[in-house]
Structure formats: C-alpha cells, structure tokens
C-alpha atoms as a PDB file:
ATOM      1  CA  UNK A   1       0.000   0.000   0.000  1.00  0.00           C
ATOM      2  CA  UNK A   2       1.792   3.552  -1.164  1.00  0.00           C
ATOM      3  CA  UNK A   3       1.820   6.006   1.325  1.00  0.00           C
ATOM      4  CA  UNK A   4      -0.379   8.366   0.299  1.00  0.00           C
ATOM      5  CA  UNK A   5      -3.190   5.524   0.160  1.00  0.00           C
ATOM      6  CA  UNK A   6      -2.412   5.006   3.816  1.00  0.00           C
ATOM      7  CA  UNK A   7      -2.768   8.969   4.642  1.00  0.00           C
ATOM      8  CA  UNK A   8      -5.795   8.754   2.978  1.00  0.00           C
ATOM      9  CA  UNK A   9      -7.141   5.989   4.625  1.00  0.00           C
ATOM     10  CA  UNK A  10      -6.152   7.343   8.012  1.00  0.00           C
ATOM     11  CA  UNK A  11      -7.935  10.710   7.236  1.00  0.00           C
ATOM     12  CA  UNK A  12     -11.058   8.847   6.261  1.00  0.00           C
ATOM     13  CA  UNK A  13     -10.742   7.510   9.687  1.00  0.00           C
ATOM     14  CA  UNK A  14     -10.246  10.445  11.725  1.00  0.00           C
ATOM     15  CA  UNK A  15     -13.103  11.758  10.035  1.00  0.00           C
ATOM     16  CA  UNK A  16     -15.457   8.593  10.742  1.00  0.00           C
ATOM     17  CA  UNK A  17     -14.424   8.735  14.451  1.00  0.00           C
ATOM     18  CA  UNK A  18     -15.621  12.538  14.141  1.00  0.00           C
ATOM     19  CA  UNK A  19     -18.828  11.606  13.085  1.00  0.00           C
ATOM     20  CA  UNK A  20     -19.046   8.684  15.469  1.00  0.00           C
ATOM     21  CA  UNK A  21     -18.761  11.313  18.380  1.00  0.00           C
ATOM     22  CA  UNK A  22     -21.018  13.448  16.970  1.00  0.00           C
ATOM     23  CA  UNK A  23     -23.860  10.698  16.554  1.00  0.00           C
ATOM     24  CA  UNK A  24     -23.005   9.420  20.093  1.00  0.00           C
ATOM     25  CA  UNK A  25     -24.525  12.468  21.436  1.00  0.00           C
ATOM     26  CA  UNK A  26     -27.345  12.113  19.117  1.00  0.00           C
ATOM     27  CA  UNK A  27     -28.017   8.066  20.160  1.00  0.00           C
ATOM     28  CA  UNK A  28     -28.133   9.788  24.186  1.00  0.00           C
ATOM     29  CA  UNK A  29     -30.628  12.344  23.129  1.00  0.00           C
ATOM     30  CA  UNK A  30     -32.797   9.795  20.880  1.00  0.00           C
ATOM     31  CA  UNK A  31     -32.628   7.437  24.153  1.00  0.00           C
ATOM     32  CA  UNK A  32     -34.051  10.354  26.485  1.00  0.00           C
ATOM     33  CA  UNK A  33     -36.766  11.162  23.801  1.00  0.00           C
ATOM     34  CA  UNK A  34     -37.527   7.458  23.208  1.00  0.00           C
ATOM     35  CA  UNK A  35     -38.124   7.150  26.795  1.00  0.00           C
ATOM     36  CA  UNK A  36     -40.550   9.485  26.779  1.00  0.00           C
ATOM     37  CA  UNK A  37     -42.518   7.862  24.369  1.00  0.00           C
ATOM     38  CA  UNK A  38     -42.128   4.682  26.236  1.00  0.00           C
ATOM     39  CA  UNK A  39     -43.668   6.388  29.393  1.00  0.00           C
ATOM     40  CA  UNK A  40     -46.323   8.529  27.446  1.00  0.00           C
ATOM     41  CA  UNK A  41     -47.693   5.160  25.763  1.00  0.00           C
ATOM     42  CA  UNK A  42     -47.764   3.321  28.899  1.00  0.00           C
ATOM     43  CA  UNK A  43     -49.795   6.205  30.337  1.00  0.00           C
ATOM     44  CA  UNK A  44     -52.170   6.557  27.593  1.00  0.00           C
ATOM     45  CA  UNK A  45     -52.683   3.010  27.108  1.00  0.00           C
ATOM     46  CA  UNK A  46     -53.407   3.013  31.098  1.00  0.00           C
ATOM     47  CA  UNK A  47     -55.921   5.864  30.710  1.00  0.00           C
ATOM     48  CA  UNK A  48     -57.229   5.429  27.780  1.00  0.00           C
ATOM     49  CA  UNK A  49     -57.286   1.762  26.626  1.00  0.00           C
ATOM     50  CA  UNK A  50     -55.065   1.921  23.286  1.00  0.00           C
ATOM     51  CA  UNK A  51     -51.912   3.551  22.342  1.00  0.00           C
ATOM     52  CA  UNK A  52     -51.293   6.491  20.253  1.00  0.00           C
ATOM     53  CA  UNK A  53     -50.692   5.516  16.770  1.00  0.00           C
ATOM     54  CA  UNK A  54     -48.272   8.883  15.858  1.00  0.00           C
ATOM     55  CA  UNK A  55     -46.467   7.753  19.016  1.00  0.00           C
ATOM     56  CA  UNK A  56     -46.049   4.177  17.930  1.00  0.00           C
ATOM     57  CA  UNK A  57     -45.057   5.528  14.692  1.00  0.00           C
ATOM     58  CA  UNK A  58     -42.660   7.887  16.143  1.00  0.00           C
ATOM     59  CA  UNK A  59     -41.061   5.321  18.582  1.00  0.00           C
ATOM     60  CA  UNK A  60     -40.833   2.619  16.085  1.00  0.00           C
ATOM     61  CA  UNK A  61     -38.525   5.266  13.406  1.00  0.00           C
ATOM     62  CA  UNK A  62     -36.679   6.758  16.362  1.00  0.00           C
ATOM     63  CA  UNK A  63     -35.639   3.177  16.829  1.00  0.00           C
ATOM     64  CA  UNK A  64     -34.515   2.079  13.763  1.00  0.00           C
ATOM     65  CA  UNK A  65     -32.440   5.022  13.624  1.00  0.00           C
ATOM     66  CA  UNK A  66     -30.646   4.355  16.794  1.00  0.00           C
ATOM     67  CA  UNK A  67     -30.044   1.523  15.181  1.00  0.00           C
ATOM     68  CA  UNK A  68     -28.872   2.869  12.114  1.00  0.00           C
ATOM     69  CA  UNK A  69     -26.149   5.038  14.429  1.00  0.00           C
ATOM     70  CA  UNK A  70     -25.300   1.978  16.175  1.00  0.00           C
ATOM     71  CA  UNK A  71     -24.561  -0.346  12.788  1.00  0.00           C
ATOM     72  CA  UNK A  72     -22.725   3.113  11.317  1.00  0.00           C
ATOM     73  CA  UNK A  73     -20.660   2.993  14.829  1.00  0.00           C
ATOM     74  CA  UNK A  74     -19.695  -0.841  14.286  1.00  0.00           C
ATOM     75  CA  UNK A  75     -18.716  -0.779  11.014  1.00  0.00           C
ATOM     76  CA  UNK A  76     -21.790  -2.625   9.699  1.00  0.00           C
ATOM     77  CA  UNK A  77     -22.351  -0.119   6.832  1.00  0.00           C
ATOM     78  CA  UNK A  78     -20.126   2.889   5.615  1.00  0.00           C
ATOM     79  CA  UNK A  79     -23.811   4.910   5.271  1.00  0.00           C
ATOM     80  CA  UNK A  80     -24.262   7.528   7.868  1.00  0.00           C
ATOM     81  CA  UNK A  81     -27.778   8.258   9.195  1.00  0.00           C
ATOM     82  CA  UNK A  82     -30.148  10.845   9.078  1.00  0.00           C
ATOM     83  CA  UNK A  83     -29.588  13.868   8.306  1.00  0.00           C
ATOM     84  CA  UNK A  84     -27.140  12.525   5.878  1.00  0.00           C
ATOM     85  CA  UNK A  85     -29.333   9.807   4.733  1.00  0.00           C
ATOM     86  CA  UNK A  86     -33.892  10.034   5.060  1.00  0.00           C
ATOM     87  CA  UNK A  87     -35.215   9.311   7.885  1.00  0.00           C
ATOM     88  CA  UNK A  88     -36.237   5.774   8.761  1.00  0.00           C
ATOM     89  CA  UNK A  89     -40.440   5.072   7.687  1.00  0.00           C
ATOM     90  CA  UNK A  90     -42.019   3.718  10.791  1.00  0.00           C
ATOM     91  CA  UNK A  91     -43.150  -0.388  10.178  1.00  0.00           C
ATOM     92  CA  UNK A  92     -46.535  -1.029  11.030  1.00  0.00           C
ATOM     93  CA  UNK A  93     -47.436  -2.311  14.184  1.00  0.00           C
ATOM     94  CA  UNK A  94     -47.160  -5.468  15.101  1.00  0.00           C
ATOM     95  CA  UNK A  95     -49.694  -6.510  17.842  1.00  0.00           C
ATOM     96  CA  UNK A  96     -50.692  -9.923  16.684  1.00  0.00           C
ATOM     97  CA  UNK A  97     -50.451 -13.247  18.376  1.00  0.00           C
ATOM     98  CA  UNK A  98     -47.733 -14.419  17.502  1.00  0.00           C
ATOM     99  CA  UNK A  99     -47.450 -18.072  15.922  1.00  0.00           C
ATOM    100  CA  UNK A 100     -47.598 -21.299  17.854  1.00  0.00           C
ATOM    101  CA  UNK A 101     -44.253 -22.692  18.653  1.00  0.00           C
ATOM    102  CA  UNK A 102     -44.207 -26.353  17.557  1.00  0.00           C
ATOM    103  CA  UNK A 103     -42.296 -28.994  19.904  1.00  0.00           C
ATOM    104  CA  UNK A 104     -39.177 -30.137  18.692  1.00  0.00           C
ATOM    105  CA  UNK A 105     -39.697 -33.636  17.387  1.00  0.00           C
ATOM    106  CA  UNK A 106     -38.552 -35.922  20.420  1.00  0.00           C
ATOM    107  CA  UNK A 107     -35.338 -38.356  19.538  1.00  0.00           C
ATOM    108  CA  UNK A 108     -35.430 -41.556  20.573  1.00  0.00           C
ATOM    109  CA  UNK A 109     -32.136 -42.797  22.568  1.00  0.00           C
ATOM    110  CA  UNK A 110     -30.982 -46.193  21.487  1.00  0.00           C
ATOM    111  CA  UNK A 111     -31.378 -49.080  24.079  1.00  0.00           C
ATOM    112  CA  UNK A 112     -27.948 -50.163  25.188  1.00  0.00           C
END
C-alpha cells in the first residue's frame, strides 16, 4: 500500500471517528426522547385503553435510527444516518399473536 493511500485511509478515519462522536450524542438524546414515548404510551394506554398511533409511529422510526447510528458505529455499513441519509419510515405495528411454537420432534435414545 503507497503512502499516500495510507494517509488517505487514516484521514477517512479520523473523520469517521468525528462523526461517530457526533452521533453518540445524538443516540443519548434519541434514548431520552424514546423514553418518553415509552412512558407517554404506557400512560395513555393506562388511561385510555389503546396507544397512540403517531407515538407508535414515532417510537418505532426513532428506533430504527438508533439503530442505524449503532450499525454506522460498528462498522456494519459505511452509510451515515439521518440527516445525511432520510429518515427511517415507521413499520406497522405489530400486535398480533404471535405463531404457535411447535415442539421439537422428540429423539429416541438407542437401548444399550
């Protein structure tokens, strides 16, 4: 590798680490407004029997994109989130049974 591919590489570096601080202090504010949601929704499902859909909708992007910062800050994917990227579109609920878990098939031990 010449050296001005290694410069270059370490200056792409410093610059990730830059951003990687930067959307650290994002990820602690998105976990104090995500708790808020968390604790508005469990109040409002208390009082009034069903949650807030524009909450769930809001809580459900705010956590992909803590997720997004946290794949970002582990390498996972060179793409940076939002604002550099759109913001993530909320998934729809999902408040369904979930499906029956069938029993593993037994094995029978062989008889010494």
């Amino acid at each position: 590798m010449s050296t001005s591919q290694r410069s270059a590489d370490r200056e792409s570096l410093i610059l990730r680490a830059l951003w990687m601080l930067v959307f650290f202090f994002v990820w602690q504010l998105a976990e104090v407004v995500l708790l808020v949601v968390v604790v508005a929704q469990l109040v409002l499902q208390a009082v009034n029997g069903k949650a807030n859909t524009s909450l769930q909708e809001l809580g459900d992007s705010l956590s992909q994109y803590v997720a997004q910062i946290g794949r970002f800050g582990t390498f996972n994917t060179d793409r940076k989130p939002w604002p550099m990227s759109d913001w993530p579109r909320p998934q729809p609920a999902d408040r369904g049974e979930a499906p029956p878990v069938q029993p593993a098939p037994s094995e029978q031990e062989p008889q010494p």
